[in-house]
N, C-alpha and C. Protein backbone atom coordinates (compact mmCIF):
# COMPACT_ATOMS: atom_id res chain seq x y z
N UNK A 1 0.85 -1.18 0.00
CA UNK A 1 0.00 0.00 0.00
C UNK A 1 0.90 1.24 0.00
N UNK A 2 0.49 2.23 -0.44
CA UNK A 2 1.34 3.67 -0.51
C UNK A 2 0.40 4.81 0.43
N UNK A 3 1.57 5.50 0.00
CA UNK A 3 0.73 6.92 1.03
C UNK A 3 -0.47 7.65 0.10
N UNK A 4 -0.82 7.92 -1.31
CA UNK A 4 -1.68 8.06 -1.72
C UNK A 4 -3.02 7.73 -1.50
N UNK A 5 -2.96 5.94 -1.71
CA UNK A 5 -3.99 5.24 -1.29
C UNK A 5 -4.87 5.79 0.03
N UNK A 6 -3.95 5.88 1.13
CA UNK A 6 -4.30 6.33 2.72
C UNK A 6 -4.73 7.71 2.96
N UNK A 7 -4.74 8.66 1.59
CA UNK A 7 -4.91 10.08 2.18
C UNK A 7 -6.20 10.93 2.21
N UNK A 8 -6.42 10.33 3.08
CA UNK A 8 -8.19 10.75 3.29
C UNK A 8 -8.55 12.04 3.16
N UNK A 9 -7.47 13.16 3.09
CA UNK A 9 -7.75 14.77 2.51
C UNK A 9 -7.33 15.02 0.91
N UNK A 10 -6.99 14.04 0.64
CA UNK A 10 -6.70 14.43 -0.98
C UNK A 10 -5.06 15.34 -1.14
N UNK A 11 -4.05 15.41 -0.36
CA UNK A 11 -2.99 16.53 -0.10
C UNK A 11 -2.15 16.05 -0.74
N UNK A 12 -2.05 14.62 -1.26
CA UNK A 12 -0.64 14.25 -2.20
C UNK A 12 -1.24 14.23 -3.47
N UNK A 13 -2.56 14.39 -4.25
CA UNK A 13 -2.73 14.26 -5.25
C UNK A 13 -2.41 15.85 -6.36
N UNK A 14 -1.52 15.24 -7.69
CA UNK A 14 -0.75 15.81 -7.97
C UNK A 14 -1.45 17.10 -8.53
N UNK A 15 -2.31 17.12 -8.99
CA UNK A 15 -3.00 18.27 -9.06
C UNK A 15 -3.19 19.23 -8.41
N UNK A 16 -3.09 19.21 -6.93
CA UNK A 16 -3.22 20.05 -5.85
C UNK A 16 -2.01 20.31 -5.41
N UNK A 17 -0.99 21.51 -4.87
CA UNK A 17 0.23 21.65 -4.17
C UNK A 17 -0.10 21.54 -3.20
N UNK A 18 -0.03 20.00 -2.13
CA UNK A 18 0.07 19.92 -0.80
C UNK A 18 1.27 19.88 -0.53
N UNK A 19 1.09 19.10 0.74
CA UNK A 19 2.67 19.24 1.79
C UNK A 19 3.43 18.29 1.11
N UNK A 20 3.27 17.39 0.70
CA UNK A 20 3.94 16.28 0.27
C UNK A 20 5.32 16.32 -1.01
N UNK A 21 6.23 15.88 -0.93
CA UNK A 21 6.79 15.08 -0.38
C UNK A 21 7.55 15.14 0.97
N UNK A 22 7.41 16.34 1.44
CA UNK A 22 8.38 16.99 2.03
C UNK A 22 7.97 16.76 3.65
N UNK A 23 7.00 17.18 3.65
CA UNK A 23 5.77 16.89 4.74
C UNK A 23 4.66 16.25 4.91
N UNK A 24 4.60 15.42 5.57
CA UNK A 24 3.60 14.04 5.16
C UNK A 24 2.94 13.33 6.71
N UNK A 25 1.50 13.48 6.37
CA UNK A 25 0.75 13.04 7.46
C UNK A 25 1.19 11.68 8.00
N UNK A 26 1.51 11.29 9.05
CA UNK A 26 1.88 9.80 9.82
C UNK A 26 1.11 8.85 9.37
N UNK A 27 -0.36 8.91 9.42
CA UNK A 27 -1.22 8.30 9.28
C UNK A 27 -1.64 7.89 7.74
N UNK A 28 -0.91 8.71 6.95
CA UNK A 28 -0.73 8.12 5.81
C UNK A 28 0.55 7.33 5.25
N UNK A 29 1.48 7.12 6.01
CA UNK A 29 2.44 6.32 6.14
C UNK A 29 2.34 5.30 6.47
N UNK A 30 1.74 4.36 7.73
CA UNK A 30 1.56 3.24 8.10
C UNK A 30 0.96 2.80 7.21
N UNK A 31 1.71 1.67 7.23
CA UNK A 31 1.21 0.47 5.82
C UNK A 31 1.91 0.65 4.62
N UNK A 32 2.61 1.61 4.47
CA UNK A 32 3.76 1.93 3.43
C UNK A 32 4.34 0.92 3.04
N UNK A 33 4.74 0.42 2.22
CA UNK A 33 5.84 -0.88 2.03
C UNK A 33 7.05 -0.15 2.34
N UNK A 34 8.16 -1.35 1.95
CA UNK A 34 9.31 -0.38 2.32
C UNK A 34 10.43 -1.70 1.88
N UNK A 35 10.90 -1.31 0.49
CA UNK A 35 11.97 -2.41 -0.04
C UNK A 35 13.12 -1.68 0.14
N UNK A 36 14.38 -2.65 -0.33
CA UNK A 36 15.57 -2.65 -0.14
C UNK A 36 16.10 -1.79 -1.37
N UNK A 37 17.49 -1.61 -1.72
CA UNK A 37 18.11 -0.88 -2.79
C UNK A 37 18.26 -2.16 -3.90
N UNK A 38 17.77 -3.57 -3.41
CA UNK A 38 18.00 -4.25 -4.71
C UNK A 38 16.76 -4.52 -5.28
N UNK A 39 15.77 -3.53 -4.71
CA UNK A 39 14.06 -3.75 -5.05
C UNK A 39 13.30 -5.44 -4.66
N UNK A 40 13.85 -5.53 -3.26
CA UNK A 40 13.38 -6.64 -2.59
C UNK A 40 12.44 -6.16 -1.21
N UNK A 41 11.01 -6.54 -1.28
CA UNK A 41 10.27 -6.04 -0.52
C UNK A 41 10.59 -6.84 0.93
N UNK A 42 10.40 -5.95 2.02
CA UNK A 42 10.93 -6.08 2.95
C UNK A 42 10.16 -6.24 3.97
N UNK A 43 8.44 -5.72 3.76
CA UNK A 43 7.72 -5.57 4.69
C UNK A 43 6.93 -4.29 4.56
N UNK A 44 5.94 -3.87 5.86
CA UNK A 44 5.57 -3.07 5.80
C UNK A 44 5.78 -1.62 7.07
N UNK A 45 5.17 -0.32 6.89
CA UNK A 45 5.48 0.00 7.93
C UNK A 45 4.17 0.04 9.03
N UNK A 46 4.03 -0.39 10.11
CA UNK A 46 3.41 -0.77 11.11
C UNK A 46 2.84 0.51 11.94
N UNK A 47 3.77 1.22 12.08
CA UNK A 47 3.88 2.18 13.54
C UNK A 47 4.59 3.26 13.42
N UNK A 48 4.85 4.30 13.80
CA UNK A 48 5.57 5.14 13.57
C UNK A 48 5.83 6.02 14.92
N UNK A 49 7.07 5.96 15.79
CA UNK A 49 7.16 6.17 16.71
C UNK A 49 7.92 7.78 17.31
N UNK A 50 6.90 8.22 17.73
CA UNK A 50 7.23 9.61 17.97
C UNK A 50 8.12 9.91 19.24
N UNK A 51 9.20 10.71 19.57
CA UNK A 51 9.83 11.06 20.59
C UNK A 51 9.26 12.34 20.91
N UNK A 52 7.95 12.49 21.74
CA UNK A 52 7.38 13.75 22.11
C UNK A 52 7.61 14.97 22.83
N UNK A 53 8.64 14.27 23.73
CA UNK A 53 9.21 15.65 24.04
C UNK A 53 10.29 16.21 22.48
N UNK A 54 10.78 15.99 21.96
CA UNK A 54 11.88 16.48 21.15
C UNK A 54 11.00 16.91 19.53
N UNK A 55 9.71 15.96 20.03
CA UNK A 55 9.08 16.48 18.43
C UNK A 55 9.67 16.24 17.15
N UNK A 56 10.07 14.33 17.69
CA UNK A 56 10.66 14.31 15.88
C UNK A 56 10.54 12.77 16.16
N UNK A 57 10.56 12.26 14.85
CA UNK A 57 10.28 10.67 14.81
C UNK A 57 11.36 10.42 15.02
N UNK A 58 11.11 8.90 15.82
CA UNK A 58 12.60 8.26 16.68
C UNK A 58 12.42 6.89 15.27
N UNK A 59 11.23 6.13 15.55
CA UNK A 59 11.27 5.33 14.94
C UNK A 59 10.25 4.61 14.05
N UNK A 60 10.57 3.88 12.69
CA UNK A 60 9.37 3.25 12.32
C UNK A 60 9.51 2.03 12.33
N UNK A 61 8.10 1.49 13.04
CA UNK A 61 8.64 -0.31 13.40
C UNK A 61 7.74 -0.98 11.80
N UNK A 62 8.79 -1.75 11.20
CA UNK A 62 8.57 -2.65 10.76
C UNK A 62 7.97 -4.12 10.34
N UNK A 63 7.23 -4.85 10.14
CA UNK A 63 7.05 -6.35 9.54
C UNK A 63 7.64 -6.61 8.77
N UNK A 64 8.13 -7.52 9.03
CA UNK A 64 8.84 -8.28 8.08
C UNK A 64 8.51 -9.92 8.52
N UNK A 65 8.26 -10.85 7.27
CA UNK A 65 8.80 -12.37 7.35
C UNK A 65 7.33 -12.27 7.52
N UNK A 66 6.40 -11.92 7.54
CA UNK A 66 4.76 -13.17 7.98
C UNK A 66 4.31 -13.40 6.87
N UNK A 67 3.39 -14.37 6.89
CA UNK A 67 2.45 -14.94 5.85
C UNK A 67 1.33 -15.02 6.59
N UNK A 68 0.79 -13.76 6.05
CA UNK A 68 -0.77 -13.86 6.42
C UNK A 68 -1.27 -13.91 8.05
N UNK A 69 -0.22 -12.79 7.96
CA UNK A 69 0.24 -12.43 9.88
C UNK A 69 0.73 -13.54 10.77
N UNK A 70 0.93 -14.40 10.20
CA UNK A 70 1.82 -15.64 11.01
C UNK A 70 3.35 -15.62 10.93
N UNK A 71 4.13 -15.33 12.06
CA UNK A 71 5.54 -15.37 12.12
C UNK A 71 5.97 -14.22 11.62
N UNK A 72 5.12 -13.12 12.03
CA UNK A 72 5.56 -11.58 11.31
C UNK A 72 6.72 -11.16 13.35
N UNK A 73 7.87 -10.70 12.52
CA UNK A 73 8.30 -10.25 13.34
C UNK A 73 8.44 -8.68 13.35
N UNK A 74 8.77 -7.92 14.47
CA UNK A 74 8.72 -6.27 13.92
C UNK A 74 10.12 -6.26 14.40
N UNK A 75 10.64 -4.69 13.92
CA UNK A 75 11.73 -3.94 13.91
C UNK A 75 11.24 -2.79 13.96
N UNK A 76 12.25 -1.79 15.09
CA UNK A 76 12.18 -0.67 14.96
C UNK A 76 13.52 -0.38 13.71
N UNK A 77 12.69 0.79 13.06
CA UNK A 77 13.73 0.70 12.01
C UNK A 77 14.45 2.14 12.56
N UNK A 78 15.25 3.07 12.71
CA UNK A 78 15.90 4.45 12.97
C UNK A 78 15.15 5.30 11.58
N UNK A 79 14.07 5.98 11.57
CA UNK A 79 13.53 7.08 11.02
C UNK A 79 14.84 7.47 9.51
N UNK A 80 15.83 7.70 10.35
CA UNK A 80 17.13 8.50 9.45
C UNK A 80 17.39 7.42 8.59
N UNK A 81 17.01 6.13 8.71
CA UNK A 81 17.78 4.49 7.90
C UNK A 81 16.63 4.96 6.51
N UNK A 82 15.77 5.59 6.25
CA UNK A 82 14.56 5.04 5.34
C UNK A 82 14.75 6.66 4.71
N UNK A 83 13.97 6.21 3.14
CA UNK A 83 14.46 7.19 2.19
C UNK A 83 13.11 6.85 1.32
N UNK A 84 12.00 8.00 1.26
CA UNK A 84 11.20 7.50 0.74
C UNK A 84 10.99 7.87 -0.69
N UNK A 85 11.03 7.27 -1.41
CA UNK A 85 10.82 6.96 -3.15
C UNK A 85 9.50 7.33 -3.50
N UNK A 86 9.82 8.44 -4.31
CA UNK A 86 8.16 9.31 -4.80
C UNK A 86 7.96 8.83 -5.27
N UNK A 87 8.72 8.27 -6.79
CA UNK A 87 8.61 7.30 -7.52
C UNK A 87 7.34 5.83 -7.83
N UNK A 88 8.17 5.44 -7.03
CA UNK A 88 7.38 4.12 -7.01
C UNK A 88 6.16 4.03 -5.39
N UNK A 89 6.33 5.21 -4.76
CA UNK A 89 5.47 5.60 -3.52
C UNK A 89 5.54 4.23 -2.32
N UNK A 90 6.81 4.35 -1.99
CA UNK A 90 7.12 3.53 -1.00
C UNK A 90 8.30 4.14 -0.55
N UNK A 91 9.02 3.15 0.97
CA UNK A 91 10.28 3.78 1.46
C UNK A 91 11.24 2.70 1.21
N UNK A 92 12.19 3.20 1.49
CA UNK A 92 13.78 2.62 0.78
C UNK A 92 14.44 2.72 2.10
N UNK A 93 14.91 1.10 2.70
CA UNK A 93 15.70 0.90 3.50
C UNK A 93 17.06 -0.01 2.69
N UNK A 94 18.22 0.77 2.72
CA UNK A 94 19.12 -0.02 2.87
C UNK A 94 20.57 -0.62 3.49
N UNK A 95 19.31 -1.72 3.49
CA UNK A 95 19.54 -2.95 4.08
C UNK A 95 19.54 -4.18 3.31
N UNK A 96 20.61 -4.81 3.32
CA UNK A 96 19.75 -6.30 2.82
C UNK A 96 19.38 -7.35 3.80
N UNK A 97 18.65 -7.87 3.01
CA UNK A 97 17.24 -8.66 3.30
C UNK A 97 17.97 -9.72 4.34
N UNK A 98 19.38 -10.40 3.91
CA UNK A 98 19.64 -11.53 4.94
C UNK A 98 20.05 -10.62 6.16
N UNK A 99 20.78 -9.43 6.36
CA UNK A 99 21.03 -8.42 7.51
C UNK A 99 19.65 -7.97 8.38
N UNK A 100 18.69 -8.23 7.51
CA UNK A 100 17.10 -7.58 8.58
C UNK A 100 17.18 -8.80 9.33
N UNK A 101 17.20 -10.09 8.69
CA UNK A 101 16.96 -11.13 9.25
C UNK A 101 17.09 -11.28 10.50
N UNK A 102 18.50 -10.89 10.88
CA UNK A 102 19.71 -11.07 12.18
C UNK A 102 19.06 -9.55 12.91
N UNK A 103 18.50 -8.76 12.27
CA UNK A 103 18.49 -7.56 12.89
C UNK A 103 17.83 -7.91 14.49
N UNK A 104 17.84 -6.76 15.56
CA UNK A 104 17.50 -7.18 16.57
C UNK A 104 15.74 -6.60 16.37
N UNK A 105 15.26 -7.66 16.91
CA UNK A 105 13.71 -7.12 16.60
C UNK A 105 12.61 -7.92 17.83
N UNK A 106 11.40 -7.29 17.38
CA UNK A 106 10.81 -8.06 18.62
C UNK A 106 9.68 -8.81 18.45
N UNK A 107 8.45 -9.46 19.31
CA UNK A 107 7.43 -10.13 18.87
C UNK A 107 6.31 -8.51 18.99
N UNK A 108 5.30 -8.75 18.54
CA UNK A 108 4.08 -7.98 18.43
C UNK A 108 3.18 -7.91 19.99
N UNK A 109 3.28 -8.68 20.86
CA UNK A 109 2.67 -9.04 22.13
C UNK A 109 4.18 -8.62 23.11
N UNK A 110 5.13 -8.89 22.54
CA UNK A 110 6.37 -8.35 23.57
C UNK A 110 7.16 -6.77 23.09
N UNK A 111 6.96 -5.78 23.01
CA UNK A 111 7.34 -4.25 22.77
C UNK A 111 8.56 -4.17 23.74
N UNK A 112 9.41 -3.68 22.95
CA UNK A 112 10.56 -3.42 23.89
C UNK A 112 10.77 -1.98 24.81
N UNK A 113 11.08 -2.04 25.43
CA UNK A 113 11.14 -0.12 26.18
C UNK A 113 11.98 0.76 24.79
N UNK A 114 11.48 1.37 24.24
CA UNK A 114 12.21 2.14 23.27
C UNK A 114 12.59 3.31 24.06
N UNK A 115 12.31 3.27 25.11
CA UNK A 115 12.89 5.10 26.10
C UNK A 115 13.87 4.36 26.46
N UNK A 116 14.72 3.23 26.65
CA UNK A 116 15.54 2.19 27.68
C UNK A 116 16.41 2.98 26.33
N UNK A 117 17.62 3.82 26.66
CA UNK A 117 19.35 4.54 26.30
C UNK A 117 20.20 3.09 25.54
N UNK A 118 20.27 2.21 25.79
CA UNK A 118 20.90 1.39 25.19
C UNK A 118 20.36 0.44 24.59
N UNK A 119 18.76 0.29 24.69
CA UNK A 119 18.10 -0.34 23.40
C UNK A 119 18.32 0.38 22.54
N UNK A 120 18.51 1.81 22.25
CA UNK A 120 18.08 2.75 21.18
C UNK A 120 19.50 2.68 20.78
N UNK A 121 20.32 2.65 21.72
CA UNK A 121 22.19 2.74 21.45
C UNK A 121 22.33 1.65 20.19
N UNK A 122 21.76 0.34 20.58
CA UNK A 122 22.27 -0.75 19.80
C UNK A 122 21.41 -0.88 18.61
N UNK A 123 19.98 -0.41 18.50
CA UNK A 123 19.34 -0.75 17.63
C UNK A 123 19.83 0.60 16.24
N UNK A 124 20.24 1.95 16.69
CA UNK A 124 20.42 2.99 15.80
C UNK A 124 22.29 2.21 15.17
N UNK A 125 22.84 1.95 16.27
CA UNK A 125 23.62 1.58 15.39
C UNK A 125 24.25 0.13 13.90
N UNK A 126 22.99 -0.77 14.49
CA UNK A 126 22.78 -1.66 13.29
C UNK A 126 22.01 -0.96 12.32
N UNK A 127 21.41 0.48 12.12
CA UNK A 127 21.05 0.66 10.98
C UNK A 127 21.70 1.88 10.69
N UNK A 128 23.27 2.14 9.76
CA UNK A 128 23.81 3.43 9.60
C UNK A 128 22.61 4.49 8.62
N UNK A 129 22.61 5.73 9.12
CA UNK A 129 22.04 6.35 8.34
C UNK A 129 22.27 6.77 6.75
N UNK A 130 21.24 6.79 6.00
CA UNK A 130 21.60 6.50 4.61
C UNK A 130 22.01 7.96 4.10
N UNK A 131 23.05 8.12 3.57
CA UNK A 131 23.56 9.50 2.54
C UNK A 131 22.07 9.65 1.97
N UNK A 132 22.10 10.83 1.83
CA UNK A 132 20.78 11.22 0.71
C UNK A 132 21.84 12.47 -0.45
């Protein structure tokens, strides 16, 4: 699914100058796909996790691996790792696909403390931020 599909005010359609690409409702993000740089789909995006005092996204958690919501595991992905493609209207993590695998991630019923300083230590640094 893309962010078009989701935009219940009409603000990315190209006819109109909305905020987009630049500025983009949350809520039209979840559910985004989100492939790799070798155009290998990776999953979707789930969640999108705000750091409220600082007023900026910390993180977007991920699916990856289910079939038909069975054995879907999530990832917080680092906000700065993802590069979103107007293009084809999805986001661009790269990563490859056998590296998400190993990535550290969690179950859907078990959420990890994302305020916990050295979850965030270890998880930002398995994903370097991508040059743009």
């Amino acid at each position: 699914m893309n962010y078009e599909m989701r935009d219940p005010f009409g603000m990315y359609n190209e006819v109109k100058a909305g905020p987009g690409p630049f500025l983009m409702g949350a809520n039209t993000l979840i559910g985004n796909d989100v492939y790799n740089h070798k155009d290998e789909n990776l999953g979707d995006i789930k969640e999108i996790m705000l750091e409220v005092s600082q007023g900026k996204i910390s993180y977007a958690v991920l699916s990856f691996g289910a079939f038909l919501g069975m054995g879907e595991k999530l990832f917080a992905v680092p906000w700065h790792a993802l590069t979103l493609d107007t293009e084809n209207k999805r986001f661009v993590l790269h990563v490859e696909k056998e590296r998400l695998k190993d990535a550290p991630g969690f179950d859907k019923a078990q959420w990890p403390n994302m305020a916990d300083k050295n979850w965030a230590k270890d998880v930002d640094a398995y994903y370097p931020p991508f040059s743009r």
